[in-house]
N, C-alpha and C. Protein backbone atom coordinates (compact mmCIF):
# COMPACT_ATOMS: atom_id res chain seq x y z
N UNK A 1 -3.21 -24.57 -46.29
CA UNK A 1 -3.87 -23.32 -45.98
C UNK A 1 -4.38 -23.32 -44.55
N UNK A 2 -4.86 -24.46 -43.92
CA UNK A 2 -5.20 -24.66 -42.82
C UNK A 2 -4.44 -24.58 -41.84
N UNK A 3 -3.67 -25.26 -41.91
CA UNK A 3 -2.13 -24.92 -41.48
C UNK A 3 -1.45 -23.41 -41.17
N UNK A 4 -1.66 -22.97 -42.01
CA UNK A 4 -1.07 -21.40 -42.01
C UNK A 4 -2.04 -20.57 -41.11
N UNK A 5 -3.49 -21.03 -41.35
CA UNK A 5 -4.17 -20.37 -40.63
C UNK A 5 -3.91 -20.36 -38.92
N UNK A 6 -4.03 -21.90 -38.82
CA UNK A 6 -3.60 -22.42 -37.50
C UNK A 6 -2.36 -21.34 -36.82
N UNK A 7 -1.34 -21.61 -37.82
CA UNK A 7 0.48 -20.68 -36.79
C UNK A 7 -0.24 -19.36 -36.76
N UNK A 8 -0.83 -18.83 -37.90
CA UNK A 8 -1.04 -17.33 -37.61
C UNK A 8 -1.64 -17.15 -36.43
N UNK A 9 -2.96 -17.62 -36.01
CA UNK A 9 -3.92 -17.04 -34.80
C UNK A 9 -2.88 -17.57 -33.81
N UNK A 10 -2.07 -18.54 -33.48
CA UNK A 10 -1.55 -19.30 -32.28
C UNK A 10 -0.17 -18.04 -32.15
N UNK A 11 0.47 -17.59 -33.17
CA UNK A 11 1.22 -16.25 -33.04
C UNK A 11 0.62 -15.10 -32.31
N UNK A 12 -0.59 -14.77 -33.11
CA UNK A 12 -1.47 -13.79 -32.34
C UNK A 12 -1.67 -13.95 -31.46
N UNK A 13 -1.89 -15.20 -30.55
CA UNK A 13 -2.39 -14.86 -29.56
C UNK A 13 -1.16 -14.88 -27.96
N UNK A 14 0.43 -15.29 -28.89
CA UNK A 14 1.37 -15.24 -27.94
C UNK A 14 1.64 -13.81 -28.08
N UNK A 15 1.49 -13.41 -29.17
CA UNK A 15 2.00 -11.79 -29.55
C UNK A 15 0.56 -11.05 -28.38
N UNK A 16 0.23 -11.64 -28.21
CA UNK A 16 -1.21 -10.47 -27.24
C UNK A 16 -0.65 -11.14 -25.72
N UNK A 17 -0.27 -12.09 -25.54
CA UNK A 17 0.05 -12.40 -24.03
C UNK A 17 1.09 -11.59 -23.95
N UNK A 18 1.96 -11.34 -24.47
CA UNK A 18 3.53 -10.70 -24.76
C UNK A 18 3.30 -9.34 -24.67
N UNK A 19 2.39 -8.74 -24.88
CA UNK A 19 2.26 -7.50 -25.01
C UNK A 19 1.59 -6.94 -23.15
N UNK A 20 0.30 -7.50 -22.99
CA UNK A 20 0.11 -8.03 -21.90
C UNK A 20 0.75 -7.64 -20.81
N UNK A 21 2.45 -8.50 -21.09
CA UNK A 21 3.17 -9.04 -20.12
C UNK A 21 3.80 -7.25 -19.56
N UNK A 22 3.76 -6.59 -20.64
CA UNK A 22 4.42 -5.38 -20.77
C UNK A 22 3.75 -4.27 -20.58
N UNK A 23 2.26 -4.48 -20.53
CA UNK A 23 1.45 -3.33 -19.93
C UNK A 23 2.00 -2.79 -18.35
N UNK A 24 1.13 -1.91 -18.10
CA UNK A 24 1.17 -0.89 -16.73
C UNK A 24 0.45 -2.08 -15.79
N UNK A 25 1.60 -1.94 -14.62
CA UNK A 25 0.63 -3.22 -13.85
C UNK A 25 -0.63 -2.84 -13.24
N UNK A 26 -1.53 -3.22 -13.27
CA UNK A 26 -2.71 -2.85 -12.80
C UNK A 26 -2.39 -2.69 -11.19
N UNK A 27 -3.43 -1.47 -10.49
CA UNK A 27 -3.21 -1.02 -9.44
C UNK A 27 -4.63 -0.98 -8.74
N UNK A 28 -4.68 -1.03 -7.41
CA UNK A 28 -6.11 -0.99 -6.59
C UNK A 28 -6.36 0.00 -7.08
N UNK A 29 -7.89 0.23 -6.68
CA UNK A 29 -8.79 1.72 -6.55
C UNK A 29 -8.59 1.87 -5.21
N UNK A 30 -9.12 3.14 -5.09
CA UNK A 30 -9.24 4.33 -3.86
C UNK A 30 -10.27 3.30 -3.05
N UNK A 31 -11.54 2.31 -3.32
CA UNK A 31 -12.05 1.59 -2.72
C UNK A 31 -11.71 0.36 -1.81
N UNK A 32 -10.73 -0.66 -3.22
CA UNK A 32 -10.15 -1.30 -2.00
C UNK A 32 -8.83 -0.94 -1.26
N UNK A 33 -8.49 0.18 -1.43
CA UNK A 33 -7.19 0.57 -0.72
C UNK A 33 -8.34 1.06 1.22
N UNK A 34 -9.46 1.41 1.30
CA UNK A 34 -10.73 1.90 1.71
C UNK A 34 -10.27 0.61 2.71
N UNK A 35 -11.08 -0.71 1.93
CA UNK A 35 -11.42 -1.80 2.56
C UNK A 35 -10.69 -2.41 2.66
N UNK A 36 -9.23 -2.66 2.59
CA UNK A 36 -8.31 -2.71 3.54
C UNK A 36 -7.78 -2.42 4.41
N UNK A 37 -7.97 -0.77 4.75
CA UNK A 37 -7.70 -0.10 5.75
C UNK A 37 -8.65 -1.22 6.65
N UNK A 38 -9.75 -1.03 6.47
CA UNK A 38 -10.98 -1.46 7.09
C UNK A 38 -10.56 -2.67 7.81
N UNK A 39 -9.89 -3.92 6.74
CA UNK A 39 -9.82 -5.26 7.79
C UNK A 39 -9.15 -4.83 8.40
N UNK A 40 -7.80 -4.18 7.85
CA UNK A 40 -7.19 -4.06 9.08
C UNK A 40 -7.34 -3.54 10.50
N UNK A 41 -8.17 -2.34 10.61
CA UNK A 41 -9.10 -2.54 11.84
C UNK A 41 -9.73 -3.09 12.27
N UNK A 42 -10.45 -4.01 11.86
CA UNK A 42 -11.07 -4.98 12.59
C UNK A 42 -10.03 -5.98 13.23
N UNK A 43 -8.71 -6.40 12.71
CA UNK A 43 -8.02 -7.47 12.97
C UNK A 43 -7.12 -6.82 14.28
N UNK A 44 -6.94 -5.75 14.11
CA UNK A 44 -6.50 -4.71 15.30
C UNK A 44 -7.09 -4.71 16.45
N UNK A 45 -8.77 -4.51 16.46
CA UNK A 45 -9.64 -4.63 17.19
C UNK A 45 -9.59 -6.03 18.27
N UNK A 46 -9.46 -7.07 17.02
CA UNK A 46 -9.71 -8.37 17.79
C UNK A 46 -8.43 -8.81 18.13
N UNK A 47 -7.11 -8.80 17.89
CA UNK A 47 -5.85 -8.92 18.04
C UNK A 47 -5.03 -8.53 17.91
N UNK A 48 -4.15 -7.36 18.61
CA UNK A 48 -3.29 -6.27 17.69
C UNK A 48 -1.85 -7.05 17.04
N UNK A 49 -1.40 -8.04 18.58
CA UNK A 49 0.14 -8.58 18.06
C UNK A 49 -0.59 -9.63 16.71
N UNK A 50 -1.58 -10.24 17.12
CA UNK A 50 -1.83 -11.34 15.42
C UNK A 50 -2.01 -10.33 14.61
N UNK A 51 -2.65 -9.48 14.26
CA UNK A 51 -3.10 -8.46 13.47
C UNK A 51 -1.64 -7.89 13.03
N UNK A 52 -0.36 -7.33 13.98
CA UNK A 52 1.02 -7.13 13.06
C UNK A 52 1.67 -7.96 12.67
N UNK A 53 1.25 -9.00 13.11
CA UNK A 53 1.84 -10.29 12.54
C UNK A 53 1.58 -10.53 10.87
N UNK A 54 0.28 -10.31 11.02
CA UNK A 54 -0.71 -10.79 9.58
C UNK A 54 -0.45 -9.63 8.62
N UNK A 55 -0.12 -8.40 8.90
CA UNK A 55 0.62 -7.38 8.29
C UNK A 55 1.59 -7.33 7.27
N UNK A 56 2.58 -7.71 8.20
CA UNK A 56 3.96 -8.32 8.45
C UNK A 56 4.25 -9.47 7.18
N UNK A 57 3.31 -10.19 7.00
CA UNK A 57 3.21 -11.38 6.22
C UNK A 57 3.29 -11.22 4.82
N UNK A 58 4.16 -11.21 4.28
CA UNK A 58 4.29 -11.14 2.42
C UNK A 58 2.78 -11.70 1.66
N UNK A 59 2.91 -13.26 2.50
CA UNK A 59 1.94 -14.16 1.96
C UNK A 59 0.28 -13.73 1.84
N UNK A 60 0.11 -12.87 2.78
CA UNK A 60 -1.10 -12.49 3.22
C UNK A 60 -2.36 -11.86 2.46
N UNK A 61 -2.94 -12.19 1.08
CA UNK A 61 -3.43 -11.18 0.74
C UNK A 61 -4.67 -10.02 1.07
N UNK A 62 -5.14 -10.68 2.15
CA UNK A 62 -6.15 -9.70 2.92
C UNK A 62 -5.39 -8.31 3.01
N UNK A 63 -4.14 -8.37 3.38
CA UNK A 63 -3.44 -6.96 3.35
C UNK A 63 -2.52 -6.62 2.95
N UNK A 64 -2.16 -7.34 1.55
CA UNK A 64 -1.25 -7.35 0.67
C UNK A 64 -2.43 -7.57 -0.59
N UNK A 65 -2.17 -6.55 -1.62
CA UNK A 65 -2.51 -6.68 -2.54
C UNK A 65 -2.16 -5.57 -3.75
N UNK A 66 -1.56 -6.01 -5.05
CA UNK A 66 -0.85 -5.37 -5.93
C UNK A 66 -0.05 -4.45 -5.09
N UNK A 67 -0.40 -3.14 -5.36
CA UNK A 67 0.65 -2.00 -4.66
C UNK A 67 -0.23 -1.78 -3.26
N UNK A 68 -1.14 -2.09 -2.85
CA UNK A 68 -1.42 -1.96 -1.60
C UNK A 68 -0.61 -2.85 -0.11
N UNK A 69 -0.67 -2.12 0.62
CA UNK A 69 -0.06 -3.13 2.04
C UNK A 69 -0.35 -2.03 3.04
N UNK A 70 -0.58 -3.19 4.73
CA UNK A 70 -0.81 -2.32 5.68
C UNK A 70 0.67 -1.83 6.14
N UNK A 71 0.22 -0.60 6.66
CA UNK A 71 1.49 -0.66 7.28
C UNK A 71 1.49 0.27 8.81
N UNK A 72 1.91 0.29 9.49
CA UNK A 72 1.80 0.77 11.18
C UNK A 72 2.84 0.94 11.73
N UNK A 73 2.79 2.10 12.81
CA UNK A 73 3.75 2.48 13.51
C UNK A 73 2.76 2.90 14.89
N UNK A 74 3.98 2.74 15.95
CA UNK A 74 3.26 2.59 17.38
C UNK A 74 3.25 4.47 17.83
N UNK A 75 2.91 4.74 18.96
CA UNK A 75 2.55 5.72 19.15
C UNK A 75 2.69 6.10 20.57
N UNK A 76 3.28 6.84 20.94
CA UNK A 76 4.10 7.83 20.56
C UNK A 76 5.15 7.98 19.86
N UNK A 77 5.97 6.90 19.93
CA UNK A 77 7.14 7.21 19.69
C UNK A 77 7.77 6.85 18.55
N UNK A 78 6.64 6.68 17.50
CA UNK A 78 6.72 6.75 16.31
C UNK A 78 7.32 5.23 15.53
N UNK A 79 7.68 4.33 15.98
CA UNK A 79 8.70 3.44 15.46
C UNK A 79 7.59 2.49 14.78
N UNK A 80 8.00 1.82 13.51
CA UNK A 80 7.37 1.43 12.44
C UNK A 80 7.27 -0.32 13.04
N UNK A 81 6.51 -0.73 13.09
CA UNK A 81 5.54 -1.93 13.60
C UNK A 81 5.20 -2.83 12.62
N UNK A 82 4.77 -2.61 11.47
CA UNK A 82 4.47 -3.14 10.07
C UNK A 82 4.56 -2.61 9.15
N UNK A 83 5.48 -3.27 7.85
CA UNK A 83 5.53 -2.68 6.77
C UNK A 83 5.28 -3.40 5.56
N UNK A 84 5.53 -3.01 4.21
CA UNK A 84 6.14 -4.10 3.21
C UNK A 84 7.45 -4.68 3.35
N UNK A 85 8.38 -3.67 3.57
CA UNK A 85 9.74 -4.60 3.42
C UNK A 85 10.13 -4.40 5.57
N UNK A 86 10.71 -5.81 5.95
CA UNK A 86 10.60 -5.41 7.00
C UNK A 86 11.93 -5.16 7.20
N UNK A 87 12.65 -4.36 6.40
CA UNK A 87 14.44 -4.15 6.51
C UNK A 87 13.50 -2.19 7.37
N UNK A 88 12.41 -2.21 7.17
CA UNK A 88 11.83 -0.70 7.88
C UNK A 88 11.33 -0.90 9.10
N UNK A 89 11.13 -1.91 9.68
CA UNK A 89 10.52 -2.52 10.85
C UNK A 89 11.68 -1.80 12.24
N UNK A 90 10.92 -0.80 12.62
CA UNK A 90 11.81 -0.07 14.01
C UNK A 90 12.26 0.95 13.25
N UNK A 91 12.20 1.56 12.55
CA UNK A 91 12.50 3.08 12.01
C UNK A 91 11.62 3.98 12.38
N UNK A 92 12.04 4.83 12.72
CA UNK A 92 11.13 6.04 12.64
C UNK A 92 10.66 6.63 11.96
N UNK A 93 8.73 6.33 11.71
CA UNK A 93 8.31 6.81 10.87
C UNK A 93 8.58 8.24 10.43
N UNK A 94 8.84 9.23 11.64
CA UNK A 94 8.87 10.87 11.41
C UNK A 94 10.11 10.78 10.38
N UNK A 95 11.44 10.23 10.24
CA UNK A 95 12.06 10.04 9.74
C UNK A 95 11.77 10.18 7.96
N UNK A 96 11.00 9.49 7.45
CA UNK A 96 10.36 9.01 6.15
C UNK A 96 10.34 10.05 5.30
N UNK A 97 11.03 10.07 4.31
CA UNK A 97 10.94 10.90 3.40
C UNK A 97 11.02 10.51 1.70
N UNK A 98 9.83 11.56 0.88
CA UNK A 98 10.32 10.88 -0.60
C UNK A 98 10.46 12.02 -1.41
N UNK A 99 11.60 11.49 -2.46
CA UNK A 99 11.98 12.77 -2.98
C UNK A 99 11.17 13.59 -3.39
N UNK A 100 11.23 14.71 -3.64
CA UNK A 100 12.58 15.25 -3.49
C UNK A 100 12.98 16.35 -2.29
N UNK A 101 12.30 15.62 -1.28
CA UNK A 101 12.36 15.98 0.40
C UNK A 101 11.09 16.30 0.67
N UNK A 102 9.98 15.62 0.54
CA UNK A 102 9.08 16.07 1.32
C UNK A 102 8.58 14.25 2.33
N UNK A 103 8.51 15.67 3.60
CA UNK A 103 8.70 14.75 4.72
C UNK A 103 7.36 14.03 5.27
N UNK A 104 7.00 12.74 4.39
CA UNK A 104 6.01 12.14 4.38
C UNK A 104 5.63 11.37 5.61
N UNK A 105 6.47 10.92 6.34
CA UNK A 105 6.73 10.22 7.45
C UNK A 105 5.92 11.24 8.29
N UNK A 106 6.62 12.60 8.49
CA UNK A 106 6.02 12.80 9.30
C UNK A 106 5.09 14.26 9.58
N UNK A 107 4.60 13.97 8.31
CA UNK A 107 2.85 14.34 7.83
C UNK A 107 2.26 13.22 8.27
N UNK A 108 2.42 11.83 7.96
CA UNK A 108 1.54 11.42 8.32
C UNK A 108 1.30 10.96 9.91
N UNK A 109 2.09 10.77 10.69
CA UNK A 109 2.78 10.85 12.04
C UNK A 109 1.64 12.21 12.63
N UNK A 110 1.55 13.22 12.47
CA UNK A 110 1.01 14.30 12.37
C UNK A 110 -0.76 14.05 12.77
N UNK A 111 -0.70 13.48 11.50
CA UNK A 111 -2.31 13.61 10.69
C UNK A 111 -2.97 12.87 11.85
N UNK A 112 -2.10 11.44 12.25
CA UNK A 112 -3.03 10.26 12.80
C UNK A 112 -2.72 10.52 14.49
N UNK A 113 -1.81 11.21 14.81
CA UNK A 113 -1.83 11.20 16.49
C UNK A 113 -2.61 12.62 17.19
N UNK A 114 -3.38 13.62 15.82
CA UNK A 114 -3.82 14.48 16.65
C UNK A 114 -5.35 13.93 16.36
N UNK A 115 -5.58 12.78 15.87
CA UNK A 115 -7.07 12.48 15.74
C UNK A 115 -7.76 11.50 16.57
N UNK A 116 -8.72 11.70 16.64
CA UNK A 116 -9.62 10.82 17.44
C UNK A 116 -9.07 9.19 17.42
N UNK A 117 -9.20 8.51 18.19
CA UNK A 117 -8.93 6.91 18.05
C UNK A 117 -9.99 6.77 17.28
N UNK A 118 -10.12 6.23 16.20
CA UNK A 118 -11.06 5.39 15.14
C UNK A 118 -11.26 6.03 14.12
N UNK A 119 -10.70 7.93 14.49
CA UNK A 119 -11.06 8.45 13.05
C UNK A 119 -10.06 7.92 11.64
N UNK A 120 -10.83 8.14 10.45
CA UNK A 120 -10.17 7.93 9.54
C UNK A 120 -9.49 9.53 9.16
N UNK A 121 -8.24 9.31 8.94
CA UNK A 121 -7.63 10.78 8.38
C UNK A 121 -7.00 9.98 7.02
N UNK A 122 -6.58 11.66 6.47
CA UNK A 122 -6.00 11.17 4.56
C UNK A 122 -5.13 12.37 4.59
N UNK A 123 -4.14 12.01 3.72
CA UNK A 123 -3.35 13.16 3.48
C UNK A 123 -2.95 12.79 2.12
N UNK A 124 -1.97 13.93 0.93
CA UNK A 124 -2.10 13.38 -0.34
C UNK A 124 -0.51 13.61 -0.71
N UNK A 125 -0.20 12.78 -1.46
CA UNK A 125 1.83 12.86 -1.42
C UNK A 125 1.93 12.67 -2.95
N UNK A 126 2.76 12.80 -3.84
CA UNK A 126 2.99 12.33 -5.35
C UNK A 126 4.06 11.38 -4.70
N UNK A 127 4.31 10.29 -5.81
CA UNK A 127 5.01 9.39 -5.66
C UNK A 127 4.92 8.12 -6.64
N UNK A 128 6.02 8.24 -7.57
CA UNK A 128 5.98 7.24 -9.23
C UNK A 128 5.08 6.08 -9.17
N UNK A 129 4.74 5.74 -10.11
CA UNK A 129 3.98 4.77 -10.07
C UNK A 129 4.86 3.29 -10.35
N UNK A 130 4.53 2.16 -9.84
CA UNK A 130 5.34 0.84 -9.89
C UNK A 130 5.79 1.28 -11.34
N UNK A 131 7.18 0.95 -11.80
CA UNK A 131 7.64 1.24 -12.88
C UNK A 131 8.10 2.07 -13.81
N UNK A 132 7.38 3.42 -13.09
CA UNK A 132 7.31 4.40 -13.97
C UNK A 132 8.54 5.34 -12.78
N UNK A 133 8.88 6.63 -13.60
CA UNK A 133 9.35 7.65 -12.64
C UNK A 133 8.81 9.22 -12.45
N UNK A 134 7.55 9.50 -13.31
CA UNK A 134 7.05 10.48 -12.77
C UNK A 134 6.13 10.30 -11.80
N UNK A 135 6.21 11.55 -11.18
CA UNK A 135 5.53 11.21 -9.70
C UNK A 135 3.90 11.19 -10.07
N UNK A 136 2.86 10.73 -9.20
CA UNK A 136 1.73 10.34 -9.53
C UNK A 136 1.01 10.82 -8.39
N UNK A 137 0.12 11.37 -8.00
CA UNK A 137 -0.94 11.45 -6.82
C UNK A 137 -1.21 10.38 -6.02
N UNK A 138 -0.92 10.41 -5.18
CA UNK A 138 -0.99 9.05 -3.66
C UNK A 138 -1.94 9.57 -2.74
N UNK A 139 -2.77 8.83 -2.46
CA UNK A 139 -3.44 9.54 -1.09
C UNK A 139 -3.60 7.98 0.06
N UNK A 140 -2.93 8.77 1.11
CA UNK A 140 -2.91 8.02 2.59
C UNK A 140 -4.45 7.77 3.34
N UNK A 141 -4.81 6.44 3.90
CA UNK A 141 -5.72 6.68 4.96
C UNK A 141 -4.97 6.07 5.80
N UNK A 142 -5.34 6.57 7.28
CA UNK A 142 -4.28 6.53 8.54
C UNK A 142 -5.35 6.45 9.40
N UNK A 143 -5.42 5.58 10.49
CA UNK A 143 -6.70 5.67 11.76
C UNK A 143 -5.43 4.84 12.76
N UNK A 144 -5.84 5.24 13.85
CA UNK A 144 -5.37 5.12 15.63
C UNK A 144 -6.14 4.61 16.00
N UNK A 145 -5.85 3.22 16.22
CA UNK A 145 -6.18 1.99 16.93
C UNK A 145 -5.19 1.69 18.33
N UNK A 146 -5.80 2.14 19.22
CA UNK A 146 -5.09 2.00 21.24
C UNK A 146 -4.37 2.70 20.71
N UNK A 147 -2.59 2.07 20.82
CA UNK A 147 -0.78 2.46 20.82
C UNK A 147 -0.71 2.47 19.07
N UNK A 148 -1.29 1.61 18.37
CA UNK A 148 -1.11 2.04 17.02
C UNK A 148 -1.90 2.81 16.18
N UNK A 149 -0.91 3.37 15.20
CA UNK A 149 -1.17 3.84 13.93
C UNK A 149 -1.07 3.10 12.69
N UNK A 150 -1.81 3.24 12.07
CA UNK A 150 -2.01 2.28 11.16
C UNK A 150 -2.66 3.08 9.64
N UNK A 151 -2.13 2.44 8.07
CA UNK A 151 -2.54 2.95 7.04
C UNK A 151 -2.50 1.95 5.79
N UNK A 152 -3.11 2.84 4.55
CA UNK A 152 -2.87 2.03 3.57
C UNK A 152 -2.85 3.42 2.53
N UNK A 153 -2.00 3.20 1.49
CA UNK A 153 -1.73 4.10 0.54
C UNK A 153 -2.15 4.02 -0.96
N UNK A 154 -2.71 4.34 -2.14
CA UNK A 154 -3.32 4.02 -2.94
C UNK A 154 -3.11 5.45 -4.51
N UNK A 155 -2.73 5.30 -5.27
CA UNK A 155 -2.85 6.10 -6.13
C UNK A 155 -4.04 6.16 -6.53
N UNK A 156 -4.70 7.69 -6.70
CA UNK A 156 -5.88 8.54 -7.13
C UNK A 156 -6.29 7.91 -8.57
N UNK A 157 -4.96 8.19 -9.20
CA UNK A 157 -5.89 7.86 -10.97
C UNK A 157 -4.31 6.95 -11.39
């Protein structure tokens, strides 16, 4: 009887990791998507080429985290500086688009070169959530640091 008891809970509790494994991956809040923007200005501030470097970096989690990442493009002339995947590294952000054609690239291109250097701007895009394919509420923060532009992107709910 002891025995039986034993396999049952030790089932249960692979059957709950298993299940787990198959949930919705958990995603930042609107806060630390916030306070990432944030280091990343500061690291801008104190070093811009280490600062796209540290971007740049898969490994990095100061600005990598779940679906968050920094990402930057220089200014004027729009070409992408830091990303997640760097197969985007030298594209033109104005370029950027997500289905089903709205031209996100360069809304946000827009938002951050008519603003103050240091202001924070936001703009709001739908766009699926990791896994899923209906589109979901995204909202951008974007601030102009010197020659760069710089952001982090974050789903609302």
């Amino acid at each position: 009887m002891r025995t039986r008891t034993l396999v049952s809970a030790c089932a249960g509790l692979v059957l709950s990791w298993s299940a787990a494994s198959f949930a919705e991956p958990q995603l930042a809040s609107p806060a630390e998507g916030k306070a990432t923007l944030e280091r990343a200005i500061a690291a801008l501030k104190a070093n811009e080429a280490a600062a796209l470097k540290a971007f740049n970096d898969e490994k990095n989690k100061d600005f990598r985290d779940r679906d968050l990442y920094v990402y930057c493009f220089s200014l004027p002339d729009g070409k992408i500086t830091a990303y997640q995947s760097p197969v985007m590294i030298g594209t033109n952000v104005k370029e950027l688009k997500v289905p089903p054609n709205n031209p996100v690239g360069q809304r946000g291109y827009d938002a951050v070169a008519m603003a103050a250097e240091g202001e924070i701007v936001s703009f709001t895009y739908d766009f699926p959530k990791p896994g899923t394919k209906t589109p979901a509420p995204k909202e951008t923060l974007e601030v102009r640091i010197g020659k760069q532009a710089c952001g982090v992107s974050y789903f609302k709910a």
